[in-house]
PDB file of N, CA and C in Angstrom:
ATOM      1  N   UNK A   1       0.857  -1.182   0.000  1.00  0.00           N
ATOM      2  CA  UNK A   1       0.000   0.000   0.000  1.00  0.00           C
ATOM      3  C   UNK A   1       0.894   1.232   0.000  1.00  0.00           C
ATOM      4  N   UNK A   2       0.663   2.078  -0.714  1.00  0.00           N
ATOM      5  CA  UNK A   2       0.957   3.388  -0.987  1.00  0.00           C
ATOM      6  C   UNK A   2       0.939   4.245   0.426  1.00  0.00           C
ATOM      7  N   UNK A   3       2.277   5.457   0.739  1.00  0.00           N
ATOM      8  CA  UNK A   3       2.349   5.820   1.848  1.00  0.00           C
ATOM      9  C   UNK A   3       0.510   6.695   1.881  1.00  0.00           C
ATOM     10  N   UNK A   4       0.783   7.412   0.706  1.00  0.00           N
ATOM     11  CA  UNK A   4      -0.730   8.564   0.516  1.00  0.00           C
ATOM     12  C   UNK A   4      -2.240   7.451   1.393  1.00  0.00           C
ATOM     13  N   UNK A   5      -2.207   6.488   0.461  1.00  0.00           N
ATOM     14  CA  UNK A   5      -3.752   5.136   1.325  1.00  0.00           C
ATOM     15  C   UNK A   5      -3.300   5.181   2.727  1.00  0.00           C
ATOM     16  N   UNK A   6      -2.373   5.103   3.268  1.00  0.00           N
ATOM     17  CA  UNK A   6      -1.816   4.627   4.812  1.00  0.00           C
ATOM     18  C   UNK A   6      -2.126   5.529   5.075  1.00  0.00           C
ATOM     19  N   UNK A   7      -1.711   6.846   5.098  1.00  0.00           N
ATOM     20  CA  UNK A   7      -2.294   8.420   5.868  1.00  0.00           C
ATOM     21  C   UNK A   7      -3.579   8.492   5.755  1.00  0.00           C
ATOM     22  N   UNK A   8      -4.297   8.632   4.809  1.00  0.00           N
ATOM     23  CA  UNK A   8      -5.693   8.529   4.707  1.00  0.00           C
ATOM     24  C   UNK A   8      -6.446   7.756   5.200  1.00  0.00           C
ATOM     25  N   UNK A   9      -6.274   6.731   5.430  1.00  0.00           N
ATOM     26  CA  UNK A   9      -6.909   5.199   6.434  1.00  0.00           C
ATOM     27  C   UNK A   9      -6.734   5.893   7.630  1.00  0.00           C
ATOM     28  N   UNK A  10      -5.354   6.869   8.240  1.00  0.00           N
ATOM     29  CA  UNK A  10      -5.126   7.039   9.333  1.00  0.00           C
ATOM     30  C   UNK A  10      -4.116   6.573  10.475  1.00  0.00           C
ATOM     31  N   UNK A  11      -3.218   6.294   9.608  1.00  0.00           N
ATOM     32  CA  UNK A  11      -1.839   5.299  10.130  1.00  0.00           C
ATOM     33  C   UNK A  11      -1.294   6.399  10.417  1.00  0.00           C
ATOM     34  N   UNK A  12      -0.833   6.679  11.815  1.00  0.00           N
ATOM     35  CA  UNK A  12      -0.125   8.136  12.716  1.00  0.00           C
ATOM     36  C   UNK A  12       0.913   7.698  12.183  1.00  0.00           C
ATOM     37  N   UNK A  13       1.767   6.363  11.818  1.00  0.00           N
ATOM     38  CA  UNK A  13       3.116   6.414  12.099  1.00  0.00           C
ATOM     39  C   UNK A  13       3.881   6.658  10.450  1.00  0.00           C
ATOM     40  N   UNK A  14       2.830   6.616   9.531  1.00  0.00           N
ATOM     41  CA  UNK A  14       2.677   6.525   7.925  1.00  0.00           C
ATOM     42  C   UNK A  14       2.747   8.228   8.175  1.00  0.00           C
ATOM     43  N   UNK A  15       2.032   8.691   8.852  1.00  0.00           N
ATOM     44  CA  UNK A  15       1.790  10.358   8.767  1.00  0.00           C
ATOM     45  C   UNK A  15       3.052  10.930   9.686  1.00  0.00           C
ATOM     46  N   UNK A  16       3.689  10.552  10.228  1.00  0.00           N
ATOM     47  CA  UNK A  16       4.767  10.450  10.998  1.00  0.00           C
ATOM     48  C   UNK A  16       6.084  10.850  10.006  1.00  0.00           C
ATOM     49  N   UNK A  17       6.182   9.695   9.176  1.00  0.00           N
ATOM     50  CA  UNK A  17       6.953   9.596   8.509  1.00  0.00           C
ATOM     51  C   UNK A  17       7.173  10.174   7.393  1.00  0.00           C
ATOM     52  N   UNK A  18       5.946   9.953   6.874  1.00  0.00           N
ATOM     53  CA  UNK A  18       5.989  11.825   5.763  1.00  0.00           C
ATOM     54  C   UNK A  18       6.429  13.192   5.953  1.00  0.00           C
ATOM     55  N   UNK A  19       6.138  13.451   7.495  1.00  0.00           N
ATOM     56  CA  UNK A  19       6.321  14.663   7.997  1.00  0.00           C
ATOM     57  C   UNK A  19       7.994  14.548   7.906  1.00  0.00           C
ATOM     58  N   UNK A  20       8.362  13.773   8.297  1.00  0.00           N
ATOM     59  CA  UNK A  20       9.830  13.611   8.744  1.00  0.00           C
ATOM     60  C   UNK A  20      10.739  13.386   7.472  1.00  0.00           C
ATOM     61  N   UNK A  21      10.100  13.186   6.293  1.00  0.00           N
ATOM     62  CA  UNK A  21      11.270  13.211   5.170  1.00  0.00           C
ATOM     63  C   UNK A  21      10.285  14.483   4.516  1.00  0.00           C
ATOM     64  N   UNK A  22       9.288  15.215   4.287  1.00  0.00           N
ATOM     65  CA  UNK A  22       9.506  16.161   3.606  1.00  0.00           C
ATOM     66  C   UNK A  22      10.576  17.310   4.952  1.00  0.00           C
ATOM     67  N   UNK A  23      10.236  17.037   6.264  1.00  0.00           N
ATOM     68  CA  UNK A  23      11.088  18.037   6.955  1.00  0.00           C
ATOM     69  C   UNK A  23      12.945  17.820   6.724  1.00  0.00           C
ATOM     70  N   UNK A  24      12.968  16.399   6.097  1.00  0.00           N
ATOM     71  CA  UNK A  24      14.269  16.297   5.723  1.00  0.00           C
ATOM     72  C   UNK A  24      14.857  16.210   4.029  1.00  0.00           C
ATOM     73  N   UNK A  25      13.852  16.703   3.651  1.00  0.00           N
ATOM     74  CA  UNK A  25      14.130  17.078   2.328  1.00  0.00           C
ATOM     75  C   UNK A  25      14.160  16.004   1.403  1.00  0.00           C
ATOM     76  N   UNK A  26      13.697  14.653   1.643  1.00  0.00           N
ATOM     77  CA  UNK A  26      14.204  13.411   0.969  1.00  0.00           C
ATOM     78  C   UNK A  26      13.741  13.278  -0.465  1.00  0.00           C
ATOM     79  N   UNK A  27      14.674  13.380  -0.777  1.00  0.00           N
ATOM     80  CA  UNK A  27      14.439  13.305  -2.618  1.00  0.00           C
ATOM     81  C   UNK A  27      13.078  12.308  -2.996  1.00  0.00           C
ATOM     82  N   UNK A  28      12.162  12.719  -3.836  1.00  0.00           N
ATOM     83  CA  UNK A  28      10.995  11.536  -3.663  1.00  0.00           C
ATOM     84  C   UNK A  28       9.762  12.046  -3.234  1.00  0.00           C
ATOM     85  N   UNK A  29      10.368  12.347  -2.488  1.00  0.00           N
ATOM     86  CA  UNK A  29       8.645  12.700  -1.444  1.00  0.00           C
ATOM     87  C   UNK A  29       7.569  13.383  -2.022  1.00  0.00           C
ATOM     88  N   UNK A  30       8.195  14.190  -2.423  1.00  0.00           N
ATOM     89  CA  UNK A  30       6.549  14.840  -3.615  1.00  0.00           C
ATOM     90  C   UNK A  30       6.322  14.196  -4.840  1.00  0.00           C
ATOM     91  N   UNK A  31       7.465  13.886  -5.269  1.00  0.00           N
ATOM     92  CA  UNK A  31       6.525  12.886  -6.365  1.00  0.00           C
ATOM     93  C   UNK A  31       5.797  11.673  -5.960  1.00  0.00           C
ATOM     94  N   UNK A  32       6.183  11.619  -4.800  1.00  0.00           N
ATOM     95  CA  UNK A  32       5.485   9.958  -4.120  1.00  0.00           C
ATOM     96  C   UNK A  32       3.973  11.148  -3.862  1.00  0.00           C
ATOM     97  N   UNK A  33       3.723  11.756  -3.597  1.00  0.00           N
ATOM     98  CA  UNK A  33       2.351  12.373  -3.243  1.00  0.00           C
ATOM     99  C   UNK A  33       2.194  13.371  -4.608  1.00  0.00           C
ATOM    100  N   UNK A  34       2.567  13.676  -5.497  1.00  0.00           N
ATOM    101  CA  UNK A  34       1.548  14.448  -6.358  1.00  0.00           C
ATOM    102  C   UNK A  34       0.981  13.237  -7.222  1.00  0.00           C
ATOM    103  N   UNK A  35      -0.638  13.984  -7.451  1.00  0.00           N
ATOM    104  CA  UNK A  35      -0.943  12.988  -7.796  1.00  0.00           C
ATOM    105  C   UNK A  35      -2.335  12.559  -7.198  1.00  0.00           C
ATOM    106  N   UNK A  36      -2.115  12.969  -6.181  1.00  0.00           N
ATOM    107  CA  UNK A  36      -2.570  12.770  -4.477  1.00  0.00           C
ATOM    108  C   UNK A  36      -3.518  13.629  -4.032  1.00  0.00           C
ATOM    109  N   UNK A  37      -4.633  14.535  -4.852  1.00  0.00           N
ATOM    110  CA  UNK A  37      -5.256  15.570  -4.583  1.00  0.00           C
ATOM    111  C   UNK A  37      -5.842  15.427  -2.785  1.00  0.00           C
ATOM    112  N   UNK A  38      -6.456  14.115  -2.813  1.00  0.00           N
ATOM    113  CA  UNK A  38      -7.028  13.942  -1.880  1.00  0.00           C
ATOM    114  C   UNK A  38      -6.325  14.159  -0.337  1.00  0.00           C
ATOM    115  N   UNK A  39      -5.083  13.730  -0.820  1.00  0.00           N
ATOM    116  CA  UNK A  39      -4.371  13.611   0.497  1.00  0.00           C
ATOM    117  C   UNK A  39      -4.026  15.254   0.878  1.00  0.00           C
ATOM    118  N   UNK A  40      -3.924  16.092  -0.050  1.00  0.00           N
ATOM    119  CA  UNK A  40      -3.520  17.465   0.491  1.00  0.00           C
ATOM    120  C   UNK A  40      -4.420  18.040   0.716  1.00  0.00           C
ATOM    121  N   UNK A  41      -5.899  17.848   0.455  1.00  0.00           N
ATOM    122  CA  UNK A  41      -7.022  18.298   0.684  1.00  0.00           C
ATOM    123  C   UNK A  41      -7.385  17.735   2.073  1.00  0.00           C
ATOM    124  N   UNK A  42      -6.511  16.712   2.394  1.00  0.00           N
ATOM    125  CA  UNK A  42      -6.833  16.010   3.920  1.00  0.00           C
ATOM    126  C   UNK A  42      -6.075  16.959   5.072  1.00  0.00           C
ATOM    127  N   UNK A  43      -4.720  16.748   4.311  1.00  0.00           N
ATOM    128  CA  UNK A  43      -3.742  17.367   5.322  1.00  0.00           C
ATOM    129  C   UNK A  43      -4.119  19.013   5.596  1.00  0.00           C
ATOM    130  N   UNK A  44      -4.363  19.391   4.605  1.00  0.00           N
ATOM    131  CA  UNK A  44      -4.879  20.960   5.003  1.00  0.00           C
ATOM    132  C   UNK A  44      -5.930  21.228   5.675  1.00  0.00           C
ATOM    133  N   UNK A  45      -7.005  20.279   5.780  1.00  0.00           N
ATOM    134  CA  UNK A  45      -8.137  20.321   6.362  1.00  0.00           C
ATOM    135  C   UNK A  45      -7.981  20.010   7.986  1.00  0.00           C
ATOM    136  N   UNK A  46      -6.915  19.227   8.048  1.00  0.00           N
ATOM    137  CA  UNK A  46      -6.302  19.091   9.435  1.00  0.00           C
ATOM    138  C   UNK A  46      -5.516  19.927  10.133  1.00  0.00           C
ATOM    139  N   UNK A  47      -4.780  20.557   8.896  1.00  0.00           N
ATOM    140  CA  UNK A  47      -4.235  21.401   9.884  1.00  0.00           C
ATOM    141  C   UNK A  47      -5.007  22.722  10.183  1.00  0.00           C
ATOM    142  N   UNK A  48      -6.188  23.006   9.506  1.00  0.00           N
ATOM    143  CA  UNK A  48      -7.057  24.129  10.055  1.00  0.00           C
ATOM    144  C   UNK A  48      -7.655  23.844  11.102  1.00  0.00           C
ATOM    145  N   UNK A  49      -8.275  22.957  10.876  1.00  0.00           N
ATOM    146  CA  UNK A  49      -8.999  22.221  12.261  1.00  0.00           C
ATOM    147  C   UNK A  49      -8.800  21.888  13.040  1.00  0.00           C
TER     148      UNK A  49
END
């Protein structure tokens, strides 16, 4: 399963870990999520809320 399905299901440690390689710059990481409308429409909705 795709990291984007794991966050969205709600896996803290899947959402964990995203946080921690885009905060470390890891080559990948956005292309592993564009693509992904849903998931940034998630994450933003969370972080307003």
């Amino acid at each position: 399963m795709g990291l984007a399905k794991e966050i969205l299901q709600g896996d803290v440690r899947a959402t964990a870990k995203l946080m921690r390689d885009v905060e470390d710059g890891l080559p990948g990481i956005t292309e592993e999520l564009k693509g992904s409308t849903s998931i940034s429409v998630k994450l933003c909705s969370c972080s307003l809320g």
